[in-house]
Structures are given as structure tokens and as C-alpha cells.
Protein backbone atom coordinates (compact mmCIF):
# COMPACT_ATOMS: atom_id res chain seq x y z
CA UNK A 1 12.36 14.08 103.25
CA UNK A 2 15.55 15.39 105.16
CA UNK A 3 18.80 15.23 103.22
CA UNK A 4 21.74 13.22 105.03
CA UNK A 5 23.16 16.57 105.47
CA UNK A 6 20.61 17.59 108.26
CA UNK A 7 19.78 13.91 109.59
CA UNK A 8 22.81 14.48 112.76
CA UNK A 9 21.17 17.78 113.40
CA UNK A 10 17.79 16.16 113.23
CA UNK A 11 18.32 13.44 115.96
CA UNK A 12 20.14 16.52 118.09
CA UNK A 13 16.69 18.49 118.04
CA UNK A 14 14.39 15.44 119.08
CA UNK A 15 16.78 14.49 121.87
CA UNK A 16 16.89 18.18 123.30
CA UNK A 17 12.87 18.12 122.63
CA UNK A 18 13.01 14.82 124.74
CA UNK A 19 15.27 16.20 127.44
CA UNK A 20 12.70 19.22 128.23
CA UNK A 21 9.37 16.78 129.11
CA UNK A 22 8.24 16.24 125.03
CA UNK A 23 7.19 13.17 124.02
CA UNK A 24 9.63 11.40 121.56
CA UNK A 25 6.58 10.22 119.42
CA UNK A 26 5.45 13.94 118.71
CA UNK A 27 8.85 15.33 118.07
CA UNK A 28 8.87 12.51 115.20
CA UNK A 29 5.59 13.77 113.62
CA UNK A 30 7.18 17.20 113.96
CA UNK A 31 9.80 16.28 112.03
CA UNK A 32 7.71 14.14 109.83
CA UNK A 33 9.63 10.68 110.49
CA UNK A 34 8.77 7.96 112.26
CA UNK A 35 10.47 6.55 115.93
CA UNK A 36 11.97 3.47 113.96
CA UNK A 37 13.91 6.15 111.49
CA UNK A 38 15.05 7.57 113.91
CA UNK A 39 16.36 4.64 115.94
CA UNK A 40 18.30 3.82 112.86
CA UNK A 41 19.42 6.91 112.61
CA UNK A 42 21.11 6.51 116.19
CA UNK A 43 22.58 3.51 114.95
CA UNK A 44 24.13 4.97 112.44
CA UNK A 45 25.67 7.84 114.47
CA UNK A 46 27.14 5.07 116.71
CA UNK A 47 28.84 2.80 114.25
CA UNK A 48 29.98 5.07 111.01
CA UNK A 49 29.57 8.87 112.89
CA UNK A 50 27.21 9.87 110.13
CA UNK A 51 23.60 9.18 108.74
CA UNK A 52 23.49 7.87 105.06
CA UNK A 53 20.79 6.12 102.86
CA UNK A 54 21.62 2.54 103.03
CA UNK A 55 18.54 1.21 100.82
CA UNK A 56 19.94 1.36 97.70
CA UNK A 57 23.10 -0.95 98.61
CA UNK A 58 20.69 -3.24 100.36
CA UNK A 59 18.72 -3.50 97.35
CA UNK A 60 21.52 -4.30 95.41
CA UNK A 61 22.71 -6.96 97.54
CA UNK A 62 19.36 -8.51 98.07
CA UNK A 63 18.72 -11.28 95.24
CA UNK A 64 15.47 -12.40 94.56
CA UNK A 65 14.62 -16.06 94.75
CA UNK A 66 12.89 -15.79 91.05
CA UNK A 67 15.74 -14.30 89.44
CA UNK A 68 16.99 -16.03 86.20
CA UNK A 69 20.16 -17.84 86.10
CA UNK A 70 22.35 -17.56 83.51
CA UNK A 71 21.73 -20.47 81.98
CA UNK A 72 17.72 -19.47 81.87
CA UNK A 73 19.61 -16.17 80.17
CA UNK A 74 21.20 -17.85 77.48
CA UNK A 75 17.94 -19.62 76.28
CA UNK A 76 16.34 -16.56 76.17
CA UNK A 77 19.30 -15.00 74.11
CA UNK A 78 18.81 -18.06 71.99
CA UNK A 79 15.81 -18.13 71.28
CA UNK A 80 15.24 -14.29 70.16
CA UNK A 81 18.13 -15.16 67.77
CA UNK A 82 16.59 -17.68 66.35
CA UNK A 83 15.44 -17.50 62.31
CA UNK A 84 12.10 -17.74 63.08
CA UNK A 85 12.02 -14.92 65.77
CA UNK A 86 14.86 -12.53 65.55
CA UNK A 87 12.76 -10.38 63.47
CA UNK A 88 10.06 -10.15 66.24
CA UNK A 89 9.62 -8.10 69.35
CA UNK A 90 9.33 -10.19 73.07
CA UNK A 91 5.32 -8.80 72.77
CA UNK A 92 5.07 -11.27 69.85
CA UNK A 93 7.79 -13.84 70.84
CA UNK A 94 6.12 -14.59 74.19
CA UNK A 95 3.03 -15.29 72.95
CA UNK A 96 4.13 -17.78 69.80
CA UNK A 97 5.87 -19.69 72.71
CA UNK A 98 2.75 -20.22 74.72
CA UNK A 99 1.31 -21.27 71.47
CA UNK A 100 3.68 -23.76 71.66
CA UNK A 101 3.16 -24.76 75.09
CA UNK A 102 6.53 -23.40 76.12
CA UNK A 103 7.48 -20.82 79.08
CA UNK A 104 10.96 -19.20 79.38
CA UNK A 105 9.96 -15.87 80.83
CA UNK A 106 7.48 -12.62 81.09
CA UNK A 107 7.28 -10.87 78.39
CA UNK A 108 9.34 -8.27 80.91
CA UNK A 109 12.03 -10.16 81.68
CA UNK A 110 12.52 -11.20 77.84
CA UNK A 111 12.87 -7.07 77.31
CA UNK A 112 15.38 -6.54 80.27
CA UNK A 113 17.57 -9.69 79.09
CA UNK A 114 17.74 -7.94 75.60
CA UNK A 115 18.35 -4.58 77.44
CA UNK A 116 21.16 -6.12 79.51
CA UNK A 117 23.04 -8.01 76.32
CA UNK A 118 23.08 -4.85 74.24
CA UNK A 119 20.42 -6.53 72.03
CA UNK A 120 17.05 -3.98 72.31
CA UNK A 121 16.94 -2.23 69.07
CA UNK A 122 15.12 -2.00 65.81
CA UNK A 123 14.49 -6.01 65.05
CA UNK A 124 12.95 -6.68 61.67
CA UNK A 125 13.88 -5.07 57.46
CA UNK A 126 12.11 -2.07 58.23
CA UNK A 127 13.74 1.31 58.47
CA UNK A 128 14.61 2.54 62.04
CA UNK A 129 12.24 5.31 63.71
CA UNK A 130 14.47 8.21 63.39
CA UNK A 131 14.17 11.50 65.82
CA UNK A 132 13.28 14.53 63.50
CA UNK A 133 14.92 17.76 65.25
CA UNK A 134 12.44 20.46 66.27
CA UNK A 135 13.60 23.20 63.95
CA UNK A 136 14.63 26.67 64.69
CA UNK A 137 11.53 29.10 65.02
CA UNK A 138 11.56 32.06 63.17
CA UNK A 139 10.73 35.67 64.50
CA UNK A 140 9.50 38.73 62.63
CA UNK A 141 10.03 42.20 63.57
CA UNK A 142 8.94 43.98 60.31
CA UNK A 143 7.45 43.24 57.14
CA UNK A 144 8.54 41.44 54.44
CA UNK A 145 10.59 39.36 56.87
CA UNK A 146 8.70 36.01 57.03
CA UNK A 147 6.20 35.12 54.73
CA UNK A 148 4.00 31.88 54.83
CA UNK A 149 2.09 30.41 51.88
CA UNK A 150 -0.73 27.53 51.86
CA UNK A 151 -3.71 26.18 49.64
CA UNK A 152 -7.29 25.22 49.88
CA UNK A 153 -10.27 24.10 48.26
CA UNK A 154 -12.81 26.27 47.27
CA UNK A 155 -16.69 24.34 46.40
CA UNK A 156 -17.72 24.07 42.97
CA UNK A 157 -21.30 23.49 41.76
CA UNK A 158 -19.99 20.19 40.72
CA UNK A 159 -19.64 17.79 43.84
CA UNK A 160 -16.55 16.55 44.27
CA UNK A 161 -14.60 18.99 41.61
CA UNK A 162 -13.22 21.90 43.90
CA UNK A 163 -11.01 25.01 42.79
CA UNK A 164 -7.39 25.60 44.71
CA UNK A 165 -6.83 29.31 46.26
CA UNK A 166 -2.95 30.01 46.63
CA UNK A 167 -2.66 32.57 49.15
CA UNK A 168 0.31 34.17 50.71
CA UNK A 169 0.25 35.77 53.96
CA UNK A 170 2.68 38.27 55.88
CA UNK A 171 3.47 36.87 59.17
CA UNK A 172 4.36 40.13 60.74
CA UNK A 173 1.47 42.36 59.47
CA UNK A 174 -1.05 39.74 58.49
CA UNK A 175 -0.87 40.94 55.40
CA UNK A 176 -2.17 39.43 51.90
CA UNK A 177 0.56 39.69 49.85
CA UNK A 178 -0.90 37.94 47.16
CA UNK A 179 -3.79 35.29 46.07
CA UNK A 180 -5.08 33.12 43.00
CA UNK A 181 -7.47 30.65 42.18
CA UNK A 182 -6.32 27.55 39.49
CA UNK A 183 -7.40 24.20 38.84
CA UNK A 184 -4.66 22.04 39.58
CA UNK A 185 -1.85 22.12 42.53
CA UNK A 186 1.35 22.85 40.55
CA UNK A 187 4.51 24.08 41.92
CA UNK A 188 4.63 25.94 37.91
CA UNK A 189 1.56 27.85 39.90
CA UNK A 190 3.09 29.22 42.98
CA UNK A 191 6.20 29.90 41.30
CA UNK A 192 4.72 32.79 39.59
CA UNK A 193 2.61 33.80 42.37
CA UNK A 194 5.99 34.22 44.27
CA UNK A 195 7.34 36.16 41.07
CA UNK A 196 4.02 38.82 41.18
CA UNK A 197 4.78 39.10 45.04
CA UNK A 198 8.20 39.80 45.50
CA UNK A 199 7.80 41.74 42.47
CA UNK A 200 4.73 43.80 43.52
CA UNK A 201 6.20 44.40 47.30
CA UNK A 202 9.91 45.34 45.79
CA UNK A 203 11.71 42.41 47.65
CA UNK A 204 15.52 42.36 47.29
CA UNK A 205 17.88 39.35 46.68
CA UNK A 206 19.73 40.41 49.35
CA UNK A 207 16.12 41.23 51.97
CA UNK A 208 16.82 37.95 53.31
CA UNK A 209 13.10 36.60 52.96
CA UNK A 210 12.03 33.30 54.32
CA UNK A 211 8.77 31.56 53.03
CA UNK A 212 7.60 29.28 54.84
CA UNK A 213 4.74 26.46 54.00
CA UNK A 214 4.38 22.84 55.20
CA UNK A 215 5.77 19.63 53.26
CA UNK A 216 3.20 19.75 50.08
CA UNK A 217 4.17 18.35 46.80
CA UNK A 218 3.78 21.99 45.28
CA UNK A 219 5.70 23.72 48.29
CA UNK A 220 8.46 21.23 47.44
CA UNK A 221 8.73 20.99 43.74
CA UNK A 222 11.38 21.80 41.90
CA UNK A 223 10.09 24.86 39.46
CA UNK A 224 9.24 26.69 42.97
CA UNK A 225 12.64 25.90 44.70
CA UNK A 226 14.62 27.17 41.68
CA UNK A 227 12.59 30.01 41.63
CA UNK A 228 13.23 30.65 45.14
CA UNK A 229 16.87 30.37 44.68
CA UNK A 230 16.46 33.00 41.67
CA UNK A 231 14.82 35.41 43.55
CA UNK A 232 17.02 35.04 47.08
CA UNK A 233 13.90 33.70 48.89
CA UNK A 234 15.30 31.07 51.84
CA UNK A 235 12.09 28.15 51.73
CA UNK A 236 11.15 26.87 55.18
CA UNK A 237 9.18 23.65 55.75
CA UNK A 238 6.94 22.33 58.66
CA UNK A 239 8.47 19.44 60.49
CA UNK A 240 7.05 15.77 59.02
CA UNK A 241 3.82 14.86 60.70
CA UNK A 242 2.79 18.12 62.56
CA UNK A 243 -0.30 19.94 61.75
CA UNK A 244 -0.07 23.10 63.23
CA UNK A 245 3.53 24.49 62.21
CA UNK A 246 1.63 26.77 59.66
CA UNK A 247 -0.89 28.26 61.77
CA UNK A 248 -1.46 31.66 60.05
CA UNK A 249 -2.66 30.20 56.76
CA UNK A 250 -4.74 27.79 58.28
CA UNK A 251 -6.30 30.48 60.50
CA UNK A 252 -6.65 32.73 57.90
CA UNK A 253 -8.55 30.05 55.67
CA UNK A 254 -10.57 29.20 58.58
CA UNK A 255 -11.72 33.09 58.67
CA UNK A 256 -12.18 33.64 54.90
CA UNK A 257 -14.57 30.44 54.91
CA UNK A 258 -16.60 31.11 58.19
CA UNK A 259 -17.01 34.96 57.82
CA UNK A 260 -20.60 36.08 57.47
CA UNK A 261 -20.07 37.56 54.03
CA UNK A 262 -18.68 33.82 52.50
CA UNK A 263 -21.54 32.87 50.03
CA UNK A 264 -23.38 30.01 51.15
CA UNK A 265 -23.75 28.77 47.65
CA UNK A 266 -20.93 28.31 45.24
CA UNK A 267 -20.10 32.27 43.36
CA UNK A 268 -20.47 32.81 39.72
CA UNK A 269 -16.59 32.36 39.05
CA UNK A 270 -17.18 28.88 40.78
CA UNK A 271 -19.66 28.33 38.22
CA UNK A 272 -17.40 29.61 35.64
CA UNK A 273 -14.67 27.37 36.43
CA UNK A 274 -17.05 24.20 36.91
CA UNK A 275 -18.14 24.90 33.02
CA UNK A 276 -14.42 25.46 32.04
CA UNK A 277 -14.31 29.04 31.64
CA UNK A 278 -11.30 29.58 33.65
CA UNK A 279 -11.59 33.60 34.16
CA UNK A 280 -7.84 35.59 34.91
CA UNK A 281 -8.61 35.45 39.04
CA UNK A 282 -5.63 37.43 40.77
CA UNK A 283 -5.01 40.02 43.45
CA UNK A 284 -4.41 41.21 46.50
CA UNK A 285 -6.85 40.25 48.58
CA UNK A 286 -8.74 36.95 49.34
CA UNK A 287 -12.25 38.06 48.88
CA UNK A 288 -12.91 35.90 45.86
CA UNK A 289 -16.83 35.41 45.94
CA UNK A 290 -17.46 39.60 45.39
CA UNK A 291 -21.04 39.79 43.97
CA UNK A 292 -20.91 41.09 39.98
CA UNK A 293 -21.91 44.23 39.15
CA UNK A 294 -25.67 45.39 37.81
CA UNK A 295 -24.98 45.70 34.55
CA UNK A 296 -23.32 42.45 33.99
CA UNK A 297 -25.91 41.21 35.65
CA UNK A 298 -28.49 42.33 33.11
CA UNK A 299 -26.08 41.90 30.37
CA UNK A 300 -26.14 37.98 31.15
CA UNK A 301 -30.02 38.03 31.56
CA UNK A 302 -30.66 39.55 28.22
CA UNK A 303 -28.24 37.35 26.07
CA UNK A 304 -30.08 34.75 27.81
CA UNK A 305 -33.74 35.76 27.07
CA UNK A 306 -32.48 36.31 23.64
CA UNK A 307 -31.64 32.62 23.71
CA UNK A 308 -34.89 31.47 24.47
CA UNK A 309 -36.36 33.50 21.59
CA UNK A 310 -34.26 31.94 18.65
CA UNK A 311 -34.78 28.67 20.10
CA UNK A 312 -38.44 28.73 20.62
CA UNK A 313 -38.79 30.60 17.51
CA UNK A 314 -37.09 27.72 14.98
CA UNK A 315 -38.66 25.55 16.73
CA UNK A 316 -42.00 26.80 15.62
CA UNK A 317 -40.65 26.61 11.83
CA UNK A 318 -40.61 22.53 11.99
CA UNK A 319 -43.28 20.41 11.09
CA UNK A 320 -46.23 19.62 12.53
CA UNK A 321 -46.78 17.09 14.56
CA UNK A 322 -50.04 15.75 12.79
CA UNK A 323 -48.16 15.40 9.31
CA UNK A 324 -45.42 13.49 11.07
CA UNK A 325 -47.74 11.18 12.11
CA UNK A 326 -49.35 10.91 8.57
CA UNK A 327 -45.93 10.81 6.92
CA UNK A 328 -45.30 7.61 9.03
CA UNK A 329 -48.51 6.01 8.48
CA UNK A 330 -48.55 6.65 5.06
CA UNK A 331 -44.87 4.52 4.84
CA UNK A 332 -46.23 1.80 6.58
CA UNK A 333 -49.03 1.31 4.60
CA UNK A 334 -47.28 1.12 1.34
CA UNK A 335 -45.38 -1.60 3.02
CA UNK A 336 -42.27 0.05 4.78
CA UNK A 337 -40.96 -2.22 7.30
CA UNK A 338 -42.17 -1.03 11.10
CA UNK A 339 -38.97 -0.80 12.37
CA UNK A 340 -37.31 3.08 11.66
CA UNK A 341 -34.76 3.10 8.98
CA UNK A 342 -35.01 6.63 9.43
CA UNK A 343 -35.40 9.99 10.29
CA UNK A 344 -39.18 10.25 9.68
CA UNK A 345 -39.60 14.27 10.29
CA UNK A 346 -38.72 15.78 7.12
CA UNK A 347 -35.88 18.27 6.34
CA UNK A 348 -36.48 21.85 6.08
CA UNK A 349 -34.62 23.81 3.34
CA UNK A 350 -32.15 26.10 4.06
CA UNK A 351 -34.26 28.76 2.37
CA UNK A 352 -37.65 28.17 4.22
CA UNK A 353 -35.06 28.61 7.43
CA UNK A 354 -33.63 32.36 6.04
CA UNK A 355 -37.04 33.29 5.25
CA UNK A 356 -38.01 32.98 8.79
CA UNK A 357 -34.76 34.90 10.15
CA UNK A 358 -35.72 37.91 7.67
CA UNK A 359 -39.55 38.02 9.03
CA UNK A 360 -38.40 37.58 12.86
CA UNK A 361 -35.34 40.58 12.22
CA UNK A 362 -37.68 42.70 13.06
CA UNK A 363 -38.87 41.15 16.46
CA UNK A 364 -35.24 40.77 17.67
CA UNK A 365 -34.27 44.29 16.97
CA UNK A 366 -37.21 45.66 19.08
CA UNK A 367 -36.70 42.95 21.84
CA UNK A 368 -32.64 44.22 21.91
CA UNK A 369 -33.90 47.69 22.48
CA UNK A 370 -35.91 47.20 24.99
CA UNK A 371 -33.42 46.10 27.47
CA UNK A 372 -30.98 48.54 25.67
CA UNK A 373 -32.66 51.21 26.28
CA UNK A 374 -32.88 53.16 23.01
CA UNK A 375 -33.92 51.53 19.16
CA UNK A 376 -32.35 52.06 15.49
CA UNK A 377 -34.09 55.25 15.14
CA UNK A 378 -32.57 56.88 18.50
CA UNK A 379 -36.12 57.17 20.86
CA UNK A 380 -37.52 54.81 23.71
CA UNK A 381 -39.61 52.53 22.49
């Protein structure tokens, strides 16, 4: 399009193109315009000595034949305002009306009356939308600058009971400053996590630190916000709504649970936790599903094998089965009634039961040693 600056200049060209044997119609297309532009534009020239955009003016002196009249104006201001719809956009309004078997307007026309009486706004008790400010980014350029914190669920062998790891990351370094593994989401929690990490990294009050985390009920609670305060720690928050103003936890989670070495079956302190065993878990790195050592390993298996042996073994020391049986017939034949007003296995005496430990002391000893290694008297066995 040529600006009304260059439009005299314009017509100047295609009459000197004119003048030496071109065609008017290709000097147009040249100029990308068409012969009936430029005729007005000679017009122009003629009557005002200059070539301006008269469209606009036209348009606003044109008047439609459909346009509302102000009385058609005032009905729809009226009727918006009315009890039963002034707490109701036109999108609803409009519709109720042809309900009704009425027609005012378009639902359009309802919108730009409202628009031109000042009246378009928030219609109804509800709050008003309000427009949260992007906040100010924050830039690194050393450690111990920016930190950001988050938490996720670890799997428990216990479907639908999961374990929370609080993890805290260095934004400049991608550093684990610190990690641990609780129940519960507390802000108690990650208020002494942020103690052990400023503590453990030598953070001043006056470092200037800024922690940042999204809007979570522990990233907001009152123990860890105090604690912040204590330690000189500024707390930054993601904005309302928006998923991705933490990224580097989140990323960092997504790597610690998709890496190759990530057990594909709950660990052994997952276990732990699932039976309520809730084992001191705390460092200073995230890799919380290490395998346990051999010995523990054999450790566990023994006292479990010796288990198994006192179980099975007093179980051997009951009755037998056949006497049970006799016991009960023998009751119901001297006329006990058949339904059980008792325990029908008899008791065993507590010195029958010590007996049987002193005979088996023996056995147990020698099964100790052999996953011990040596015996009472100091050789293999």
C-alpha cells in the first residue's frame, strides 16, 4: 500500500510512463493499484492539492439502514437492568428472550449497546477476574544464589500409600543441596531441611538467597516462612495457575524416576516405610533406592530362617490331631451340646513348653553357627 506521502509522486510516475508510449493499465500493476485509484487520486489532486484516505470519514458518515434507534437502545438498556437479568451476560439474555418469543437484538448488538453505555463489566456476585502480573525472573550467576525446592511421590508396596521426597536443587550448578523422604507434606518438614542446607553449604543472613517453589500448602506455611525469615532466605512463588514456573525440580524428578538404575519395583526402605518402620532417610543426593549391602542382606535372611524354625518347631509340640478329634467326640457323647462352647484343643503347660526349648537349644545354636560362620567352641562346623 503507498502512504499518502508518496501518492502525488505516484500519479507523477504513471503519467511520465504514459507520456513515453506505456500503457496506463501496466504502469498501475507496476505500481500495484488499480486505474480507478488512480483516477481518484487525480481527483483529489484537482480539488484539495493532495491525496488522503477518505474511507474512514465515509464510513463514518454512512448509516446503515438496520441500525438501532435510540429508543430500540433504551429497551435494550432496560432490559439487561432488569432483576431477573442484570446478573446475566447478553450470551444468556438473548436466548431467555427467544424463549419468550421476544426479539430486541443479536446477541452482538446487545454487547456493543453495553460497550457504548459504560455498562460491559463483571455482571453477577462473583469476584472479578483479576490480571496476575508476570513476576520478575530471577538470574543466577554463582552458587548459592537461587535455590528451588519441590516434592514428589515415591511408590510404596501398598497401592495407593506413597512416600514424599523433599528435594532441593541449585539452580546455577544443578546441584543437590539437600533431600529427604517423610510421610506426610508438612511445612514443620521442609523447615528443617532448609535449616540442614543453609547450614551444611555455610549460607549467610546477609548471602541474599532466594528459594523458590510453586504455591503448595507446605511451600507456603507458616513454620517454613518464619524460618525463612530467621535464616535471611527471600521465598519466591510460581505465579497462580502455571505449571512450568519450577522447571528444574520437575525435570530433575522426571530424571531420577526414568533413569535406567530407578528400581522397577518398590526398594526395601519403601517396604520399610509401608510396614511403619520409618528409617532416618537424609542426604545429599537423590539416589534413594541404593541396593543394601551383602551382609545385611544375609543378616535379614538368617533372622528369618530362624523364624521359621521356632515356629514350625512349637508347632510340632501341640496336640495331635487324632486326639482332638477324640476329645470332641468323646464330649458329645456324654451329652455336650454340638454347638462349641469352647476351645476344644487342650492347653499345654508352661513346663511341657520349656522342656521343648531346653531339648531344641541345641539345634538353634548349631543352626546360628552355620550362617555365622564359627560355633561355641571356636571351629567350623
Amino acid at each position: 500500500m503507498i502512504p499518502e506521502t508518496d501518492r502525488q509522486r505516484a500519479v507523477a510516475l504513471i503519467d511520465e510512463a504514459v507520456t513515453r508510449g506505456a500503457r496506463q493499465v501496466v504502469a498501475c500493476e507496476e505500481l500495484e493499484i488499480t486505474p480507478r485509484t488512480l483516477r481518484r487520486w487525480r481527483q483529489q489532486l484537482k480539488q484539495t492539492q493532495r491525496c488522503e484516505d477518505r474511507r474512514q470519514a465515509a464510513a463514518a458518515q454512512r448509516t446503515p439502514g438496520n441500525a438501532l434507534n435510540e429508543a430500540e437502545r433504551a429497551q435494550i438498556l432496560e432490559i439487561c437492568n432488569r432483576p431477573e437479568y442484570r446478573s446475566l451476560p447478553p450470551s444468556q439474555i438473548v436466548p431467555r428472550l427467544a424463549d419468550a418469543g421476544i426479539y430486541v437484538a443479536s446477541e452482538s448488538s446487545f454487547y456493543r449497546v453495553l460497550r457504548a453505555a459504560d455498562q460491559q463489566h463483571h455482571r453477577g456476585r462473583a469476584e472479578a477476574p483479576r490480571e496476575v502480573p508476570k513476576p520478575q525472573g530471577l538470574r543466577a550467576t554463582g552458587p548459592n544464589q537461587v535455590w528451588t525446592w519441590d516434592i514428589t511421590y515415591l511408590a510404596t508396596v501398598v497401592r495407593g500409600r506413597f512416600l514424599r521426597l523433599y528435594l532441593i536443587v541449585d539452580v546455577y550448578s544443578r546441584k543437590v543441596i539437600a533431600w529427604e523422604i517423610h510421610e506426610n507434606e508438612t511445612a514443620a518438614h521442609a523447615a528443617a531441611l532448609m535449616q540442614k542446607a543453609c547450614l551444611r553449604e555455610g549460607v549467610q543472613h546477609a548471602d541474599g538467597l532466594v528459594l523458590h517453589s510453586d504455591n503448595g500448602a507446605p511451600m507456603k506455611g507458616s513454620t517454613l516462612l518464619a524460618t525463612l525469615q530467621h535464616l535471611g532466605v527471600v521465598p519466591s512463588f510460581s505465579r497462580p495457575s502455571v505449571s512450568d514456573d519450577n522447571p528444574y525440580s520437575e525435570s530433575l524428578f522426571r530424571t531420577l524416576k526414568y533413569t535406567p538404575a530407578w528400581p522397577s519395583r518398590p526398594s526395601r526402605t519403601s517396604r520399610r516405610h509401608a510396614n511403619g518402620c520409618i528409617p532416618s532417610c537424609s542426604g545429599t543426593t537423590p539416589s534413594i533406592a541404593t541396593a543394601p549391602s551383602a551382609s545385611s542382606l544375609r543378616s535379614n535372611a538368617t533372622e528369618a530362617r530362624i523364624t521359621r524354625f521356632w515356629r514350625n518347631a512349637r508347632r510340632s509340640t501341640s496336640t495331635p490331631r487324632p486326639a482332638i478329634h477324640n476329645a470332641g467326640a468323646a464330649r458329645r457323647a456324654i451329652g455336650t451340646p454340638s454347638r462349641r462352647s469352647g476351645s476344644t484343643r487342650p492347653r499345654r503347660s508352661r513346663q511341657r513348653t520349656r522342656t521343648f526349648e531346653k531339648q531344641h537349644e541345641r539345634s538353634a545354636v548349631i543352626f546360628l553357627d552355620k550362617h555365622q560362620v564359627r560355633s561355641q567352641g571356636g571351629e567350623p562346623v
